[in-house]
C-alpha atoms as a PDB file:
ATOM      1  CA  UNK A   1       0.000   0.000   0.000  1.00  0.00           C
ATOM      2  CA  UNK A   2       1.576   3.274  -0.925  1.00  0.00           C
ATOM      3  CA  UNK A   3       1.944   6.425   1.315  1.00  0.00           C
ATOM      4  CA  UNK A   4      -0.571   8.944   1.232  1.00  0.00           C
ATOM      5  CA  UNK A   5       0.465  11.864  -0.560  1.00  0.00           C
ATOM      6  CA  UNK A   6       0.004  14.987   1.662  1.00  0.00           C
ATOM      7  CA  UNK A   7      -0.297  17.868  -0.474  1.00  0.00           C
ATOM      8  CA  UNK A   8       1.784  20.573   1.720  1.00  0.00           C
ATOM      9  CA  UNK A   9       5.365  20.438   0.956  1.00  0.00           C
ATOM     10  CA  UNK A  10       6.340  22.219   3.937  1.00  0.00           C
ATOM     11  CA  UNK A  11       8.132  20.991   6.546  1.00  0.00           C
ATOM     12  CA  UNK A  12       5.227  20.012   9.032  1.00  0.00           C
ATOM     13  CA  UNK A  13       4.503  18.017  12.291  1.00  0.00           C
ATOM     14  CA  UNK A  14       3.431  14.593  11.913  1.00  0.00           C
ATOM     15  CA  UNK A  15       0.708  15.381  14.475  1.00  0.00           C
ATOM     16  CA  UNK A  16      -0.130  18.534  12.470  1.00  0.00           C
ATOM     17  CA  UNK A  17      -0.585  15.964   9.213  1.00  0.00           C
ATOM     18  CA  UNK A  18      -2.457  13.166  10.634  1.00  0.00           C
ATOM     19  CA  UNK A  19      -4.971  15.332  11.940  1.00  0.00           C
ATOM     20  CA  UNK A  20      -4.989  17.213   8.766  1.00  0.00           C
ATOM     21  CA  UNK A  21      -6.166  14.256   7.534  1.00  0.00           C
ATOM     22  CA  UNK A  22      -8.636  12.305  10.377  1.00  0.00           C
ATOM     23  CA  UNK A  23      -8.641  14.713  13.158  1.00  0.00           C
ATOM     24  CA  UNK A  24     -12.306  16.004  12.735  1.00  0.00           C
ATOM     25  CA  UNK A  25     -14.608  14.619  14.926  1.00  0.00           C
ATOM     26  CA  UNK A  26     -16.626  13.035  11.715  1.00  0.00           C
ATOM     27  CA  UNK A  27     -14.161  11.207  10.421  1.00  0.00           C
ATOM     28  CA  UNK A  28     -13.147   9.460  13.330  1.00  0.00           C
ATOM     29  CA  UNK A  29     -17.195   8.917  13.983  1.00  0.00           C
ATOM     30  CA  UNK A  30     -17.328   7.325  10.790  1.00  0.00           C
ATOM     31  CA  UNK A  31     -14.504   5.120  10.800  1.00  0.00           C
ATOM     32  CA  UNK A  32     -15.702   3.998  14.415  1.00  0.00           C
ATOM     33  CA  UNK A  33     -19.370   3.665  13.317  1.00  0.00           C
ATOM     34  CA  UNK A  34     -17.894   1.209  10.332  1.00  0.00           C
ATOM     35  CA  UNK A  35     -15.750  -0.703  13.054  1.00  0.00           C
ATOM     36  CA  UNK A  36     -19.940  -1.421  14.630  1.00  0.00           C
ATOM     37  CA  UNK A  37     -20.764  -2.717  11.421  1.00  0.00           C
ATOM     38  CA  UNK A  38     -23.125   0.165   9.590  1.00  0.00           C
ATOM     39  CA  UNK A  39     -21.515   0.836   6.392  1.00  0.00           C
ATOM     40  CA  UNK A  40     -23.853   3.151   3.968  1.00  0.00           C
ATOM     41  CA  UNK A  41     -24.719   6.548   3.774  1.00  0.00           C
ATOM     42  CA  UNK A  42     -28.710   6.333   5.655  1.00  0.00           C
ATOM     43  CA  UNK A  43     -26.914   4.204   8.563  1.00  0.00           C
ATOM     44  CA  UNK A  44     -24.199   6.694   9.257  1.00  0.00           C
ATOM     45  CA  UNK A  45     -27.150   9.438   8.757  1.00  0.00           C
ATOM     46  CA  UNK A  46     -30.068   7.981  10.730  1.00  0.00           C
ATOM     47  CA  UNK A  47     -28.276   5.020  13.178  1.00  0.00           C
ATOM     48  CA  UNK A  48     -25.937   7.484  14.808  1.00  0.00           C
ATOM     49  CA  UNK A  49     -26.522   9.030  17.794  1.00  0.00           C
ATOM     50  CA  UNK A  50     -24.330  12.108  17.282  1.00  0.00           C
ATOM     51  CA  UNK A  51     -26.359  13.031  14.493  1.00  0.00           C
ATOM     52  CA  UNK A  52     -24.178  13.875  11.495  1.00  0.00           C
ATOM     53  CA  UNK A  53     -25.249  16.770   9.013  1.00  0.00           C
ATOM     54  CA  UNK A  54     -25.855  15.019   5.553  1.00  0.00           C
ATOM     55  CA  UNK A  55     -23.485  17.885   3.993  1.00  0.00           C
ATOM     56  CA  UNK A  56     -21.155  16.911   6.578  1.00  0.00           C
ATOM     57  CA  UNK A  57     -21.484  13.442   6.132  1.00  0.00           C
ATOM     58  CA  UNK A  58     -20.752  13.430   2.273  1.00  0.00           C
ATOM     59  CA  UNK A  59     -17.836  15.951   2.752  1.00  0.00           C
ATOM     60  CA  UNK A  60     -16.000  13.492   5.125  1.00  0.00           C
ATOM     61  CA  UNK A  61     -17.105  10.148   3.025  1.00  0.00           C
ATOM     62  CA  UNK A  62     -15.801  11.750  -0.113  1.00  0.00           C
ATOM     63  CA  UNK A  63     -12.492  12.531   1.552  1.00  0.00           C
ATOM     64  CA  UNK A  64     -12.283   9.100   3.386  1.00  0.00           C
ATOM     65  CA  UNK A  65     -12.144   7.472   0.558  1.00  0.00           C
ATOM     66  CA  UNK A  66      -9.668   9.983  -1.447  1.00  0.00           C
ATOM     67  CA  UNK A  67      -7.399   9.118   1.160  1.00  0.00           C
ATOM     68  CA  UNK A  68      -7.822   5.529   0.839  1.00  0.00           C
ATOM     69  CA  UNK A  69      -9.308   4.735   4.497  1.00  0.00           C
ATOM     70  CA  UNK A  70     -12.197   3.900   3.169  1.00  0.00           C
ATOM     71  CA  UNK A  71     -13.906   2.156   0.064  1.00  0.00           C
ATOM     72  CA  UNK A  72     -17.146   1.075  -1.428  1.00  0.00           C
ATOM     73  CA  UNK A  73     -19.056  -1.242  -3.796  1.00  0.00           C
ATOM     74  CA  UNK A  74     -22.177  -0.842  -5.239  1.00  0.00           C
ATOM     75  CA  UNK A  75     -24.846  -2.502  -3.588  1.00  0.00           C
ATOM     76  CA  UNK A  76     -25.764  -4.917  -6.294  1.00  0.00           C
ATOM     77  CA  UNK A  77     -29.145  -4.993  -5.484  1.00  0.00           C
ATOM     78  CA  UNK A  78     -29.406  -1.257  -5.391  1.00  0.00           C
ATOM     79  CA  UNK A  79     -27.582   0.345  -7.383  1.00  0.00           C
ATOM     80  CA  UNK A  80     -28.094   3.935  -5.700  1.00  0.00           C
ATOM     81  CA  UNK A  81     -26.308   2.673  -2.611  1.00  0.00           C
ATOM     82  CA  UNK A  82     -23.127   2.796  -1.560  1.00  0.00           C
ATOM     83  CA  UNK A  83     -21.594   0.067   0.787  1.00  0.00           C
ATOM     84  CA  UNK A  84     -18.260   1.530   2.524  1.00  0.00           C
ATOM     85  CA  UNK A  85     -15.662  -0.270   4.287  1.00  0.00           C
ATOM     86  CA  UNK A  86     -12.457   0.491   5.858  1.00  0.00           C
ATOM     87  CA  UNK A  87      -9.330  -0.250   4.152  1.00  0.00           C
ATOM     88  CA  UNK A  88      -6.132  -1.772   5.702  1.00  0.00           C
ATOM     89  CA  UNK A  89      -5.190   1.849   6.427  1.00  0.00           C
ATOM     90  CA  UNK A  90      -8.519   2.697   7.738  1.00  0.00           C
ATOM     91  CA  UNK A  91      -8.503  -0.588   9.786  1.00  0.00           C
ATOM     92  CA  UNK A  92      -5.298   0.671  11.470  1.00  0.00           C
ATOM     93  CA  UNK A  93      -7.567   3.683  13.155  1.00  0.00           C
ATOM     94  CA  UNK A  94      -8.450   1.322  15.512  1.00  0.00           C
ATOM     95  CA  UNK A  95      -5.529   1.929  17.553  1.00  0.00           C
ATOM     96  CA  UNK A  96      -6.422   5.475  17.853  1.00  0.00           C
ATOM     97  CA  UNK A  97     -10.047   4.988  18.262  1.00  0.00           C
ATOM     98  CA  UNK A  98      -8.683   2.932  21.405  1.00  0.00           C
ATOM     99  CA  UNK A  99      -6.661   5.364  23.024  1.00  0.00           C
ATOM    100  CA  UNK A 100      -8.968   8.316  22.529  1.00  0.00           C
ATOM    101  CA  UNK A 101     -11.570   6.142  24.351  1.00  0.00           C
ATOM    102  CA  UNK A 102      -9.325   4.409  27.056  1.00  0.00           C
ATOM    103  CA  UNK A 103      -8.260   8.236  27.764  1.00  0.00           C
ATOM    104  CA  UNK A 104     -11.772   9.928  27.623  1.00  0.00           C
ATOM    105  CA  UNK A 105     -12.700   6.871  30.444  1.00  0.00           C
ATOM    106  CA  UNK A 106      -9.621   7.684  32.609  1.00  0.00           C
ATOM    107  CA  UNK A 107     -10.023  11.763  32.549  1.00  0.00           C
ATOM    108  CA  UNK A 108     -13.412  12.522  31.838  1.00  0.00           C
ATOM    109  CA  UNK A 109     -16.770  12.468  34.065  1.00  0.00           C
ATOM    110  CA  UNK A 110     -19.233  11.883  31.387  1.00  0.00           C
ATOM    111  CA  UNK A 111     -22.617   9.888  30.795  1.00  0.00           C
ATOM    112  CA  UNK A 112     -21.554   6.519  29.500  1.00  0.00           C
ATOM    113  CA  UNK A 113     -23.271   4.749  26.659  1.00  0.00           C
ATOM    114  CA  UNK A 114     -23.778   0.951  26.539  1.00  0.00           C
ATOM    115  CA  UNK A 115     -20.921   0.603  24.507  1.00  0.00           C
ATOM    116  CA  UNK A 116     -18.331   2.629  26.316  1.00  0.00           C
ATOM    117  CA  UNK A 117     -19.476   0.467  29.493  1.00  0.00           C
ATOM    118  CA  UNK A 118     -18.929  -2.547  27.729  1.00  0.00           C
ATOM    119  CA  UNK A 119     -15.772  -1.118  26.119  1.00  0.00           C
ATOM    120  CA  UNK A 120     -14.554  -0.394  30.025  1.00  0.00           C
ATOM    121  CA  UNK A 121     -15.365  -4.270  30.942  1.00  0.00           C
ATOM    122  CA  UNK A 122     -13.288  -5.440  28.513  1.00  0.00           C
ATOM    123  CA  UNK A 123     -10.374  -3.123  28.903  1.00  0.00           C
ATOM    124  CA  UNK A 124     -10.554  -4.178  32.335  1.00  0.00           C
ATOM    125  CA  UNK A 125     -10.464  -7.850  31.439  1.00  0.00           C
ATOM    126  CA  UNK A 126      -8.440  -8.138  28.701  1.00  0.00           C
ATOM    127  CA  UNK A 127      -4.495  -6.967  27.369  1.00  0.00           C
ATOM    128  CA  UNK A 128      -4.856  -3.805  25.201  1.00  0.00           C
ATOM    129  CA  UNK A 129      -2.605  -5.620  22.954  1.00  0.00           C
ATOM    130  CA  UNK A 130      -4.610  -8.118  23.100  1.00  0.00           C
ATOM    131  CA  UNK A 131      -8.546  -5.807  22.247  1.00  0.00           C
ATOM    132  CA  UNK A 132      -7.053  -3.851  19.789  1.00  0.00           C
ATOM    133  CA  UNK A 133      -5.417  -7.243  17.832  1.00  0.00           C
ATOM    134  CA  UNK A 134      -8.652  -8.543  18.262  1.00  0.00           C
ATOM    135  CA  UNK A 135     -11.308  -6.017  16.805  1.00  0.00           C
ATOM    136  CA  UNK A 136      -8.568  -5.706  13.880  1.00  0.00           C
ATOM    137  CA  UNK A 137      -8.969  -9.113  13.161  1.00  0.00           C
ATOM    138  CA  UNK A 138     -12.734  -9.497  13.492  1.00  0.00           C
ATOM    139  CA  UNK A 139     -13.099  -6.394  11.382  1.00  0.00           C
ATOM    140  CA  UNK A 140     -10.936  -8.199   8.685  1.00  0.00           C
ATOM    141  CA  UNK A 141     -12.929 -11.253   8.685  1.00  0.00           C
ATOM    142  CA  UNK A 142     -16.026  -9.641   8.595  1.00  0.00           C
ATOM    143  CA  UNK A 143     -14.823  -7.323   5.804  1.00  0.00           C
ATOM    144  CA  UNK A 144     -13.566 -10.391   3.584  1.00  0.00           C
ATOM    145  CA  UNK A 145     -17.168 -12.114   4.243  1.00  0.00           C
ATOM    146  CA  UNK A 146     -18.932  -9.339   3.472  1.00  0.00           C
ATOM    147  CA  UNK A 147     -16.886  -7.468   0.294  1.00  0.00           C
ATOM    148  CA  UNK A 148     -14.419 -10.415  -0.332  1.00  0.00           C
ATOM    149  CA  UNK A 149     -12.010  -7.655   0.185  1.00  0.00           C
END
């Protein structure tokens, strides 16, 4: 898989770059909301609780998959939608997704949902090495079953 090209030519801050790139709140939302299995355009719209502008939600699709986190296939039976699905690269996020939720839990006080309590059992139970190896794989698998990709 080649690099992503980053278009600046300046000399920049990796941290500066990568969040040029998947540092909006979206994008992140969308990768993770792929990771719980919704992958078209009225999922991410209407399943979500965060509630993503459709404007918004186009926007960050369309750049997703220019930067080759994400892809799509037609759905055959339906040819007016779009079935997306994280790439290798995308599948990589999940590392990230991890920490930013592992931190939130240790320094935040905030109103849990279902899934961040079950996400807190199992960091609690398990070897982050361990999760994160683990939802990679399963995302893989499900991927290949699913897109043969």
């Amino acid at each position: 898989m080649d690099k992503i090209k980053y278009k600046n030519t300046d000399s920049i801050c990796a941290c500066k770059v990568s969040l040029d790139i998947v540092g909006d709140r979206w994008s992140l939302i969308i990768v993770r909301d792929l990771f719980r299995g919704k992958n078209t355009y009225s999922q991410f719209l209407n399943e979500s609780a965060e509630r993503i502008a459709s404007n918004v939600l186009s926007d960050r699709l369309k750049k997703l998959v220019e930067f080759e986190i994400i892809n799509y296939r037609v759905n055959p039976l339906d040819r007016k939608i779009k079935e997306y699905y994280l790439t290798d690269r995308g599948v990589d996020l999940y590392n990230i997704i991890y920490e930013l939720q592992n931190w939130t839990i240790d320094n935040v006080d905030f109103n849990q949902s279902s899934n961040t309590k079950e996400f807190k059992k199992l960091i609690k139970s398990k070897p982050k090495d361990i999760i994160i190896s683990n939802f990679k794989s399963q995302y893989k698998k499900s991927r290949m079953k699913n897109f043969g990709k």
